[in-house]
Protein backbone atom coordinates (compact mmCIF):
# COMPACT_ATOMS: atom_id res chain seq x y z
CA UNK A 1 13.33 118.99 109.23
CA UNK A 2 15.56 116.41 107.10
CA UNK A 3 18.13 116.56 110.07
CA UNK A 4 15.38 115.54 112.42
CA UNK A 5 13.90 112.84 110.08
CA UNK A 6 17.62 111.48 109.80
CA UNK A 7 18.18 111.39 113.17
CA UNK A 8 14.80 109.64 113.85
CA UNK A 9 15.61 107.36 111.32
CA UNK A 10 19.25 106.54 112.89
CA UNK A 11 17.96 106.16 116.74
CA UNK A 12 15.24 103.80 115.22
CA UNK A 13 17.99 101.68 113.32
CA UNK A 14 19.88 101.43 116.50
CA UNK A 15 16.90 100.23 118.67
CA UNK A 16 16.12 97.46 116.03
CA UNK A 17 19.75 96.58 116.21
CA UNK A 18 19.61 96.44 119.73
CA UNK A 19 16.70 94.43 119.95
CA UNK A 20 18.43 91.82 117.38
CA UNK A 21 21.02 91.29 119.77
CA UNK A 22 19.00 90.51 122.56
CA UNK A 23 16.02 88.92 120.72
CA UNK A 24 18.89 86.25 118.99
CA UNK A 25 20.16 84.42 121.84
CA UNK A 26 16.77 84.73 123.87
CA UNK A 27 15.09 82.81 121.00
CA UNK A 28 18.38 80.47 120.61
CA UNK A 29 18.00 79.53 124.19
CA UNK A 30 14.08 79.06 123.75
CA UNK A 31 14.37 76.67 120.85
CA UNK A 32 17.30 74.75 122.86
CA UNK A 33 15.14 73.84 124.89
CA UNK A 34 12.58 73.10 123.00
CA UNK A 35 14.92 70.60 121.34
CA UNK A 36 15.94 69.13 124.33
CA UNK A 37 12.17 68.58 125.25
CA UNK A 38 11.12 67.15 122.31
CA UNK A 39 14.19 65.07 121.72
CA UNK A 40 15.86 66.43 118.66
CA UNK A 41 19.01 68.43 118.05
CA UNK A 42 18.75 71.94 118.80
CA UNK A 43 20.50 75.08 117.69
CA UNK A 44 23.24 75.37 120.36
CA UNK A 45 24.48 72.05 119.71
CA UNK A 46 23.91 72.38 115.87
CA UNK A 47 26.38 75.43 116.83
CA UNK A 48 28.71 73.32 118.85
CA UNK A 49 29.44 70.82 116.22
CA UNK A 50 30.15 73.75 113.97
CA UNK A 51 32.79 74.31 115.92
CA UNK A 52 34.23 70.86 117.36
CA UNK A 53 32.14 68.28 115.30
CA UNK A 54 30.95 67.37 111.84
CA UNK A 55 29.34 70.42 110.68
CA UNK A 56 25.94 69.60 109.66
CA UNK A 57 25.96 72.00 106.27
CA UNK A 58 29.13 72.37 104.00
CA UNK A 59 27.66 75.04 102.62
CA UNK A 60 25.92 77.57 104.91
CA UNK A 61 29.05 78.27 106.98
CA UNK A 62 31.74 78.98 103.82
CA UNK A 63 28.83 81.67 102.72
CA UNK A 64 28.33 82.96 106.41
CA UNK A 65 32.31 83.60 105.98
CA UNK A 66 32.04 85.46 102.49
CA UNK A 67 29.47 87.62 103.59
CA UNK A 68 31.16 88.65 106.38
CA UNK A 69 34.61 89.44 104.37
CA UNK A 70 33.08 92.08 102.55
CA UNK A 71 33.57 94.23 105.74
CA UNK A 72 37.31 93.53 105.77
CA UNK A 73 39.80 95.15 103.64
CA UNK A 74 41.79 93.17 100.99
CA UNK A 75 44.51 91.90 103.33
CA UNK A 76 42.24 91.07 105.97
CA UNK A 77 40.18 88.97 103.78
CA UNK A 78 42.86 86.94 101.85
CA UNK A 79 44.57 86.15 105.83
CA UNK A 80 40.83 85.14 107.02
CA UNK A 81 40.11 83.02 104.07
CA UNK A 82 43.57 81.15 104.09
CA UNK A 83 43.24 80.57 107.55
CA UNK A 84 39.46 79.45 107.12
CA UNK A 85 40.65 76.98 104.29
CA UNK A 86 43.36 75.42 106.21
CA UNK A 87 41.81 75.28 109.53
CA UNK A 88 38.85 73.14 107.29
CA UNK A 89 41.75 70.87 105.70
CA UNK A 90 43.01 70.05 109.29
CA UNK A 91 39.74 69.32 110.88
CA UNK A 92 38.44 67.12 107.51
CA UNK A 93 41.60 65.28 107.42
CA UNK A 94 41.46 64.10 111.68
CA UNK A 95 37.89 63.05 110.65
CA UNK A 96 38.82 61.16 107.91
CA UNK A 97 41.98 59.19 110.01
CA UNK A 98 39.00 58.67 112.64
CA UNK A 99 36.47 57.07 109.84
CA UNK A 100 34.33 60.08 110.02
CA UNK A 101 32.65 61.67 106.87
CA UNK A 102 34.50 63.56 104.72
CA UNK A 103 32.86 67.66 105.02
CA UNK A 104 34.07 70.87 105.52
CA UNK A 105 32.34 73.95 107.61
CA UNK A 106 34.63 74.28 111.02
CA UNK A 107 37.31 76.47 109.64
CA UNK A 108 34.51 79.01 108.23
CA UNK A 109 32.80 79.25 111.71
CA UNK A 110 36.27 79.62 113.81
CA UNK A 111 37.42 81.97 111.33
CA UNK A 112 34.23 84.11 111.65
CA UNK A 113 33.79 84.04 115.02
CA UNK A 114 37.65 85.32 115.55
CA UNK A 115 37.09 88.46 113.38
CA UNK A 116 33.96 89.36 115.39
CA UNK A 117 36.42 89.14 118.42
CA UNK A 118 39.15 90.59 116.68
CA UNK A 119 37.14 94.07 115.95
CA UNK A 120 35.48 94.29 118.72
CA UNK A 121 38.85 94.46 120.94
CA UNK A 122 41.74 95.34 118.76
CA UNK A 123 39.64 97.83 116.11
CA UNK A 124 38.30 101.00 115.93
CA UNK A 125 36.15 103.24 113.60
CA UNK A 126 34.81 102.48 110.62
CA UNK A 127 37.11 99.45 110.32
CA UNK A 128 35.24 97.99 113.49
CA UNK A 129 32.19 99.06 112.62
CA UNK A 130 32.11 97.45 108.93
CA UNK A 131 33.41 94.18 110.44
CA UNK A 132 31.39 94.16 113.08
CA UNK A 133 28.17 94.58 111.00
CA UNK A 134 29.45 92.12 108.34
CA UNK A 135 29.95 89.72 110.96
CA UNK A 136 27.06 89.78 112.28
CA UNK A 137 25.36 89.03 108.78
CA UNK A 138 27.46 86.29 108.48
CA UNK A 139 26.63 84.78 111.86
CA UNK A 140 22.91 85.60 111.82
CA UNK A 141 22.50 83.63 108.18
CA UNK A 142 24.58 80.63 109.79
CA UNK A 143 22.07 81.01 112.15
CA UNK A 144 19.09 81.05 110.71
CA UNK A 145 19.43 77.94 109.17
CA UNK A 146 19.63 76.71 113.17
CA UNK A 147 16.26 78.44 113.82
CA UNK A 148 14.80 76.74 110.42
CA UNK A 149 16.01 73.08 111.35
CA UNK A 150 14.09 73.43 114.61
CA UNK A 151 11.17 74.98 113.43
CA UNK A 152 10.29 72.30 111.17
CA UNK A 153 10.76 69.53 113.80
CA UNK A 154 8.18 72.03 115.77
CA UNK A 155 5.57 72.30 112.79
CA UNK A 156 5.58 68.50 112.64
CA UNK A 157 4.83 68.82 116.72
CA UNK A 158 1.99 71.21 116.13
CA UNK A 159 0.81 70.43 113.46
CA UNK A 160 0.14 65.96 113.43
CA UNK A 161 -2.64 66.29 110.46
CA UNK A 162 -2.03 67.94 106.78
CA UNK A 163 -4.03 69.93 104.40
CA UNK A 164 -3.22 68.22 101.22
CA UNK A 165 -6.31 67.29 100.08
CA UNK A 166 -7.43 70.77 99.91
CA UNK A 167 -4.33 71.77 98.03
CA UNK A 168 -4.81 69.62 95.65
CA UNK A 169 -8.36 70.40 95.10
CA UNK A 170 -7.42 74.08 94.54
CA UNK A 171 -4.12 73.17 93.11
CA UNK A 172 -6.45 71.54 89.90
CA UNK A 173 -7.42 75.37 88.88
CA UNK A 174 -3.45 75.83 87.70
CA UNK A 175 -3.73 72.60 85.70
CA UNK A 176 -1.95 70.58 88.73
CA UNK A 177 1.63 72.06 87.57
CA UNK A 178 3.15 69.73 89.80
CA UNK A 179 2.40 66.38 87.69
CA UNK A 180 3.20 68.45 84.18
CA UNK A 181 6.73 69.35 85.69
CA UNK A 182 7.31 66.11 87.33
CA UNK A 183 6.40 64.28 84.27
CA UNK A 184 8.44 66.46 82.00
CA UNK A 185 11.48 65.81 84.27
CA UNK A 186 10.98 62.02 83.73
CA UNK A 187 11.29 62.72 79.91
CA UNK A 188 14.25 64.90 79.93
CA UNK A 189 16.10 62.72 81.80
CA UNK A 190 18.73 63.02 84.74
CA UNK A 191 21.21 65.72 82.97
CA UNK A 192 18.60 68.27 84.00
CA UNK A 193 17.15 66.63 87.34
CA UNK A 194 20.70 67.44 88.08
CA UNK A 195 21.20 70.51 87.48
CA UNK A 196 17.79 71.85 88.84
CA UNK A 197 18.81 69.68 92.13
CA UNK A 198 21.73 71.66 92.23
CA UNK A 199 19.97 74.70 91.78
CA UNK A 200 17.54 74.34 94.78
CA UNK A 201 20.35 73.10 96.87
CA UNK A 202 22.48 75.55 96.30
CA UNK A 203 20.38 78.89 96.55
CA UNK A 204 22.05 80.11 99.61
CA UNK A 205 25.25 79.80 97.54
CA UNK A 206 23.58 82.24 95.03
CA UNK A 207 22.14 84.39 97.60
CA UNK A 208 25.87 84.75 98.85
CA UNK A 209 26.82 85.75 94.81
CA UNK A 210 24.65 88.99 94.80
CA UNK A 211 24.58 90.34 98.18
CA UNK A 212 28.37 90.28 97.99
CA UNK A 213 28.08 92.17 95.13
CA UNK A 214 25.73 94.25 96.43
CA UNK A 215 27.71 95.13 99.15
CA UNK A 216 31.34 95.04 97.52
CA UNK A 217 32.01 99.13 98.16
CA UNK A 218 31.14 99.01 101.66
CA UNK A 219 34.65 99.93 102.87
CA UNK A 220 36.14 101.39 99.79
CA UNK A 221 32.82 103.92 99.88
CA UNK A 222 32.87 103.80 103.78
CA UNK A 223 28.88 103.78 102.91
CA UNK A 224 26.37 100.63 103.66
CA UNK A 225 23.41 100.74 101.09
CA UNK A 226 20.13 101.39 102.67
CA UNK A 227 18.54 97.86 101.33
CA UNK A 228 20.43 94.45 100.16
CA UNK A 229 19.16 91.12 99.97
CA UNK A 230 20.44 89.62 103.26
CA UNK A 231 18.08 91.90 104.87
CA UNK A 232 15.00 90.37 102.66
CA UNK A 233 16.04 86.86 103.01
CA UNK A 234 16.37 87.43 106.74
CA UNK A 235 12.81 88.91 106.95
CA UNK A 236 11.39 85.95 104.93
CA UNK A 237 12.75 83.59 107.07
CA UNK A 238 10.94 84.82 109.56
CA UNK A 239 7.66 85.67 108.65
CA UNK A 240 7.30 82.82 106.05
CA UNK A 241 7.36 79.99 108.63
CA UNK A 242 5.09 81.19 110.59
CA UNK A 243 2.06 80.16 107.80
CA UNK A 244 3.67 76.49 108.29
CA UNK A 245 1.80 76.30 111.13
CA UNK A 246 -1.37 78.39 109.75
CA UNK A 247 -1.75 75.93 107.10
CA UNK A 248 0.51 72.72 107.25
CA UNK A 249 1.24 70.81 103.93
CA UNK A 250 3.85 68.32 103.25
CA UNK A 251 3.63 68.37 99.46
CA UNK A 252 2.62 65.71 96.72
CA UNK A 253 5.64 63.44 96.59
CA UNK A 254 4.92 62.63 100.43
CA UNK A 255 0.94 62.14 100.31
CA UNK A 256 0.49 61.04 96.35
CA UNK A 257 3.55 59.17 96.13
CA UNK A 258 6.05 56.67 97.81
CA UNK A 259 7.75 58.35 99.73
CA UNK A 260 4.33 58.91 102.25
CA UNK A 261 6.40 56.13 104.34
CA UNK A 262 2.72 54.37 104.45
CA UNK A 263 0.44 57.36 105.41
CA UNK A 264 0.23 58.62 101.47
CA UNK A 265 -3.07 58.02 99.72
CA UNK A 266 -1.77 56.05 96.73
CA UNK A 267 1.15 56.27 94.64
CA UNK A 268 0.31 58.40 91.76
CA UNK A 269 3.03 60.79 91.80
CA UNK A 270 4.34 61.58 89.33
CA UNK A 271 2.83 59.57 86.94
CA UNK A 272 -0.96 60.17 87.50
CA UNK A 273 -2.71 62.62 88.50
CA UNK A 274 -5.46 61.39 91.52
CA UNK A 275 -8.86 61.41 91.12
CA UNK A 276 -10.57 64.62 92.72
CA UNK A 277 -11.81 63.97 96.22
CA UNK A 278 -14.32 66.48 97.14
CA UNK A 279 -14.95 65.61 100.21
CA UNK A 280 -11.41 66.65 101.55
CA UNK A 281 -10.27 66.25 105.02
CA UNK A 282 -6.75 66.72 107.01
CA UNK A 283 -4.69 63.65 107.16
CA UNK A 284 -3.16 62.43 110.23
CA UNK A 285 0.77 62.16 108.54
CA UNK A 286 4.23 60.45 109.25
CA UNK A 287 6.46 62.91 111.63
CA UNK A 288 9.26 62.41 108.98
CA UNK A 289 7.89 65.21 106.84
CA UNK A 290 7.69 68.81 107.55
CA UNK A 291 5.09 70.84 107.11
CA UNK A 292 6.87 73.50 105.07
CA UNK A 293 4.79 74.03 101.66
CA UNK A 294 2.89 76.60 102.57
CA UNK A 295 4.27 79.18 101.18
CA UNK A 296 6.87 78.11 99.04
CA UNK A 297 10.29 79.62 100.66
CA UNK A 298 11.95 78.75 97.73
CA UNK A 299 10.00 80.43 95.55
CA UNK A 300 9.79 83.28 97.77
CA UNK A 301 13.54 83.31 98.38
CA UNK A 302 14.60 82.94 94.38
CA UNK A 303 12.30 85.84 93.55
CA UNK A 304 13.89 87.89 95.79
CA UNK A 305 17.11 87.22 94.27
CA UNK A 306 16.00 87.93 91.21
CA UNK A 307 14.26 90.90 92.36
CA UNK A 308 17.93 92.28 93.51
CA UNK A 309 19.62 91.31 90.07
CA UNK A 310 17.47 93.85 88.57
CA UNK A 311 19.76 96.98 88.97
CA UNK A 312 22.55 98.66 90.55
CA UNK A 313 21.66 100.87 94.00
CA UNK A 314 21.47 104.02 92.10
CA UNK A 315 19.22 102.36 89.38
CA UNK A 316 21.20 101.87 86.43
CA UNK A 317 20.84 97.94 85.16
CA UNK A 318 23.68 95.42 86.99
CA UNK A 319 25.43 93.41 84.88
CA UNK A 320 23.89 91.20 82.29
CA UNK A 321 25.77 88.26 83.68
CA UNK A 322 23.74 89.31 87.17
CA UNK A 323 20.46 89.40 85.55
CA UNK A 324 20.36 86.21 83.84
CA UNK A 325 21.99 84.44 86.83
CA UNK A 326 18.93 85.79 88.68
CA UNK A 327 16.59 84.74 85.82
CA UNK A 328 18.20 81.31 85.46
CA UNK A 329 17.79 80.32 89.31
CA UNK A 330 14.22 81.43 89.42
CA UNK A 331 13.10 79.30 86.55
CA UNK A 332 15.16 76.07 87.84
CA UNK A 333 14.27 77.02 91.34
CA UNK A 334 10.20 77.43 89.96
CA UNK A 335 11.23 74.11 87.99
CA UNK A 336 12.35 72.16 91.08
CA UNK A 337 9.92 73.02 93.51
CA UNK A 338 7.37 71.61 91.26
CA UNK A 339 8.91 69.14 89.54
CA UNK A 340 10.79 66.87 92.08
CA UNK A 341 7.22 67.02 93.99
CA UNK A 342 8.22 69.23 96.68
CA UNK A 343 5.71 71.75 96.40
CA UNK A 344 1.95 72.26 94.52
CA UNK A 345 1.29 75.45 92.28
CA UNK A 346 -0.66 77.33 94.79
CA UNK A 347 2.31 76.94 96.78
CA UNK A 348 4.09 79.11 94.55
CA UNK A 349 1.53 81.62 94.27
CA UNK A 350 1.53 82.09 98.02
CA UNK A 351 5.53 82.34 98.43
CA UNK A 352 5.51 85.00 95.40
CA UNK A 353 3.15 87.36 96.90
CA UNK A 354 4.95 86.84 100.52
CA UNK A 355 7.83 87.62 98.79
CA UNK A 356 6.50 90.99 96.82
CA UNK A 357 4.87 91.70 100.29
CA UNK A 358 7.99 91.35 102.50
CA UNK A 359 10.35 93.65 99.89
CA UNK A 360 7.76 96.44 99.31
CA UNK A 361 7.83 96.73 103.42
CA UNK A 362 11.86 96.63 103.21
CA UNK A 363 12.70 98.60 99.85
CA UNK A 364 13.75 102.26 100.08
CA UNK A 365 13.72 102.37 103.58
CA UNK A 366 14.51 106.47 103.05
CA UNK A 367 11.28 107.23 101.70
CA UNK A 368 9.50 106.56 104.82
CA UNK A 369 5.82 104.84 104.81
CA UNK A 370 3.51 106.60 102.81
CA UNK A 371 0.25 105.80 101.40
CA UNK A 372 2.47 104.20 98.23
CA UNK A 373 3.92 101.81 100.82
CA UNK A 374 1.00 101.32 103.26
CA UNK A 375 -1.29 100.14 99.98
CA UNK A 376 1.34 97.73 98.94
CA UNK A 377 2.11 95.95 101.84
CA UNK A 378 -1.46 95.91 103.03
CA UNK A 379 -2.60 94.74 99.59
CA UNK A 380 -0.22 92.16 99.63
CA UNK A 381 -0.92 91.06 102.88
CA UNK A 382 -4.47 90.88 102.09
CA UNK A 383 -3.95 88.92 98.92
CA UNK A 384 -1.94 86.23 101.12
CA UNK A 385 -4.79 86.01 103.36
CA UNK A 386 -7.62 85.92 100.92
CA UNK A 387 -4.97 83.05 98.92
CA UNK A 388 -4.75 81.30 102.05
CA UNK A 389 -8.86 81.31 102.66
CA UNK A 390 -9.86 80.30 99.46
CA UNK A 391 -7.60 76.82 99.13
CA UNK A 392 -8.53 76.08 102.61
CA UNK A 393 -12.57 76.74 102.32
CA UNK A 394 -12.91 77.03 98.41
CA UNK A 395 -11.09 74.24 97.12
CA UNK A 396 -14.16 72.20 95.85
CA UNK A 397 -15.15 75.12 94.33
CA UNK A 398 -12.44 75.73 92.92
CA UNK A 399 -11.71 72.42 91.20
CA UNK A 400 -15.51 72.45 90.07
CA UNK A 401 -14.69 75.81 88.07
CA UNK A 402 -11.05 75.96 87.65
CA UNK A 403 -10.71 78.06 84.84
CA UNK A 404 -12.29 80.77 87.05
CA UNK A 405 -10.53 79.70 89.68
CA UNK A 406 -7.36 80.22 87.96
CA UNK A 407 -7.50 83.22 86.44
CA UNK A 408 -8.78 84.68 89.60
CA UNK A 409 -5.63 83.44 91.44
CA UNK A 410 -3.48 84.24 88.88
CA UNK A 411 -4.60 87.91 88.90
CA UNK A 412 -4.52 88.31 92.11
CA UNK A 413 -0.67 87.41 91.72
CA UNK A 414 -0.23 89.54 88.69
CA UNK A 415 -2.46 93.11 90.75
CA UNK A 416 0.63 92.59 93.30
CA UNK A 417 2.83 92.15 90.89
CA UNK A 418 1.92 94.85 89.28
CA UNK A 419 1.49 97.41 91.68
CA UNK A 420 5.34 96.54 93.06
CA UNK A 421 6.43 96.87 89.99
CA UNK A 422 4.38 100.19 89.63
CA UNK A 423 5.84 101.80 92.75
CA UNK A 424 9.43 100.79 92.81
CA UNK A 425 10.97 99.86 88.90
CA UNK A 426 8.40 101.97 86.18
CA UNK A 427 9.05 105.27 88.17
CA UNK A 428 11.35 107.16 90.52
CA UNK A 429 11.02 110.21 91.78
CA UNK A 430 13.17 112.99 90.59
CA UNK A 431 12.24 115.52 92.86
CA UNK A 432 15.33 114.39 95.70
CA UNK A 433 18.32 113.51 93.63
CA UNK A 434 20.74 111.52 94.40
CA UNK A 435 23.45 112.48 96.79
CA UNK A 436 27.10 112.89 95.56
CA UNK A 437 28.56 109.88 97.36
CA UNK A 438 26.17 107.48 94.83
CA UNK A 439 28.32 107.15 92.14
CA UNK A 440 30.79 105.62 94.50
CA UNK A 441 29.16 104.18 97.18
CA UNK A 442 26.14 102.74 94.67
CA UNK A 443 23.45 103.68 97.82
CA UNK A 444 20.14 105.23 97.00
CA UNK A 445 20.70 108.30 99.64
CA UNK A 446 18.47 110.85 98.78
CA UNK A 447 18.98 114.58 99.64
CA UNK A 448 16.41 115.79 101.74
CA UNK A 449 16.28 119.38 100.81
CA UNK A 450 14.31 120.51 97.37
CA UNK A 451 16.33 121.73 94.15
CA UNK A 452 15.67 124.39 92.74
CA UNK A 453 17.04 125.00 89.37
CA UNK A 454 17.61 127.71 87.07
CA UNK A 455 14.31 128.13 84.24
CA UNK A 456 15.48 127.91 81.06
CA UNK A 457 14.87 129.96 77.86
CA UNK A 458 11.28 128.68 76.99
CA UNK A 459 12.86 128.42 73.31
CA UNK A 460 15.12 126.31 74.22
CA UNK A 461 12.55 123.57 76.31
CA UNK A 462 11.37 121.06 74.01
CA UNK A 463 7.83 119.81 74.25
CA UNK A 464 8.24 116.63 74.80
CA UNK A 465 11.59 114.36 75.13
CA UNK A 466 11.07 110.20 74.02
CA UNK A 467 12.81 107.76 76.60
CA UNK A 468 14.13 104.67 76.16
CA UNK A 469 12.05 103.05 79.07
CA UNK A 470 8.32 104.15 78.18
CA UNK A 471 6.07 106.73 76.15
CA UNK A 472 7.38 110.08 75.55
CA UNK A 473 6.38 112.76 78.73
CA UNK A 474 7.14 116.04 79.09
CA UNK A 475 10.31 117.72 79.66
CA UNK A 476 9.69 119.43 82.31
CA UNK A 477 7.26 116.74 84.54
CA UNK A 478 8.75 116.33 87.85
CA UNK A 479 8.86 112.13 87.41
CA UNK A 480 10.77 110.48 84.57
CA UNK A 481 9.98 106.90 83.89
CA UNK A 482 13.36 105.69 84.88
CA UNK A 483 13.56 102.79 86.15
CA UNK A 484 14.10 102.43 90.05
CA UNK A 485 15.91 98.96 91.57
């Protein structure tokens, strides 16, 4: 029976790979030419410059290289990164000779796309296999950032006329977060503008930080964990952007403030907040801004990343440098979003339940879709929807009333919250131990077969054994309150 669910389970992970690798250049080829319809760059030649031109991210391509070195062994990966960094030193100093921009990003790509040759001709075994798969996480998160840049110049397409106004209305039952934390930055000065600009910049950069770590056994334990974070931020990417066209806002700096480019409403941000308009309706707006509020990716992206700072695979706590890195860029991420004006508090709300929703579908893949999982990912989805309903049709209502408003919104957040935080980090089961290879390999590979262990002297059971992590429950209850990842 566990032989057969394994197996199952392996044919299915092959099928979805399979389908990635045909899906990925299908949709590449779709948006190209949706690009070269619409008359803006599209992915292939985003890729192209990568390789030949001025990349158009310093950043995105250097992590795309890290992640994919943590399939290599040591030697492979100081030769790949040398090579990276002085194929980049050639390329940024012919650019600079021909007046170009100073950046860096080619040597990364070259690099990376040379070790996916490399193993798939010259390797074998596991060493192919790791480097192939670590490649290919590399190359889809380069990627990905393709898809994104296209898909906003499509939500602007789709999408000519904003929901703002209705934000805002339902945005007033938080206490319109946006204008406290945009104030608050123009108190504190630019020290921290800076560093939370950073911050939000930078998040892939982080992202990069703890999946590495996550995945820093791979071929030392010859073992892949079952769930990392590349896999959630993938996901998100996905599924987030899809609401962008569902419900297009461009976010209070662009409609309350200056930088509207003369289709804003009047220049209050961040200063004032704007009188409530209840008689809301969607605003034709420039095609300079994309329609990317709704849901906060940020927000949804940063919790994640704090989500997988939490613990180690096998459930002991990571690092306490780990944890308050992940703690640090939520808050300045949370900070940002609302205080440069990017995003309202709703917003927020929205990309934190995605978020919950998308990992509860992902986490613990090896305990298969139960009624624990079912309830969470429906209730999340549900949530989203019901989120998404009320700002759009309840907004006057809910700046009329806002402290109900509010504290309904804000339990709704907290019920999903709650219930993740129920299912996967107050309890784990006990019941399927951990395999032997944990330890090492820090996966959460469960044996499949029951235990059965010896009884022991009833004199020598005590009643009740106090943990560290919760209330005191019997020694001999099948579930310890231990705390899951």
């Amino acid at each position: 029976m566990g032989a057969g669910a394994a197996a199952r389970r392996s044919a299915s992970q092959r099928g979805i790979r399979v389908f990635a690798v045909l899906a990925v250049p299908l949709l590449l080829l779709v948006l190209q030419g949706v690009a070269l319809w619409r008359g803006y760059e599209g992915p292939l030649e985003s890729v192209v410059r990568d390789y030949f031109g001025t990349p158009k991210s310093m950043t995105v391509p250097w992590a795309g290289l890290v992640l994919a070195l943590v399939g290599l062994g040591n030697r492979h990966r100081v030769i790949a990164f040398g090579a990276a960094v002085l194929i980049d030193i050639v390329y940024a100093c012919a650019r600079l000779i021909a007046g170009g921009p100073f950046t860096v990003g080619n040597g990364p790509v070259l690099v990376l796309t040379g070790l996916a040759v490399l193993a798939w001709w010259r390797w074998e075994g596991k060493q192919r296999s790791n480097a192939l798969r670590a490649a290919a996480l590399g190359a889809l998160l380069i990627l990905a950032t393709k898809v994104g840049d296209v898909w906003l110049h499509i939500t602007v397409d789709l999408r000519p006329q904003v929901l703002d106004q209705y934000v805002m209305l339902a945005d007033h039952a938080l206490g319109d977060p946006a204008w406290v934390m945009g104030r608050a930055l123009e108190v504190l000065g630019p020290v921290p503008e800076a560093v939370l600009h950073w911050v939000y910049i930078e998040l892939p950069a982080a992202a990069i930080v703890v999946a590495v770590w996550q995945l820093r056994r791979v071929v030392a334990g010859g073992r892949w964990p079952n769930h990392y974070l590349v896999r959630t931020f993938l996901v998100l990417g996905l599924v987030g952007p899809l609401v962008y066209i569902l419900f297009p806002v461009v976010g209070p700096m662009f409609v309350y403030g200056m930088d509207g480019n003369g289709f804003q409403v009047g220049n209050y941000w961040p200063g004032v907040v704007p009188p409530l308009d209840r008689g809301p309706e969607a605003l034709p707006f420039s095609d300079l801004a994309p329609r990317n509020c709704m849901p906060s990716m940020h927000t949804a992206w940063a919790l994640a990343l704090f989500l997988h700072t939490r613990r180690n695979a096998d459930g002991t706590l990571a690092p306490t440098w780990l944890r308050w890195g992940g703690t640090f860029w939520l808050l300045c991420t949370l900070a940002a979003t609302l205080g440069f004006g990017y995003h309202y508090g709703v917003d927020l709300v929205a990309g934190a339940v995605l978020c919950l929703t998308v990992e509860s579908a992902l986490r613990e893949p090896e305990r298969g879709w139960g009624w624990f999982r079912v309830r969470l990912v429906g209730g999340g989805a549900l949530v989203l929807v019901t989120l998404l309903l009320g700002y759009r049709y309840l907004a006057v209502h809910m700046a009329d009333y806002p402290v109900v408003a509010g504290s309904i919104v804000l339990a709704l957040l907290a019920a999903v919250a709650a219930g993740f935080h129920a299912t996967w980090f107050a309890r784990r089961r006990s019941d399927l131990p951990l395999a032997p290879a944990s330890s090492s390999a820090r996966t959460d590979k469960f044996l499949t077969g029951t235990v059965n262990r010896p009884a022991p002297h009833p004199s020598a059971v005590p009643l009740r054994t106090q943990t560290p992590d919760g209330p005191a429950v019997p020694a001999d209850s099948p579930i310890a309150p231990v705390e899951s990842r």
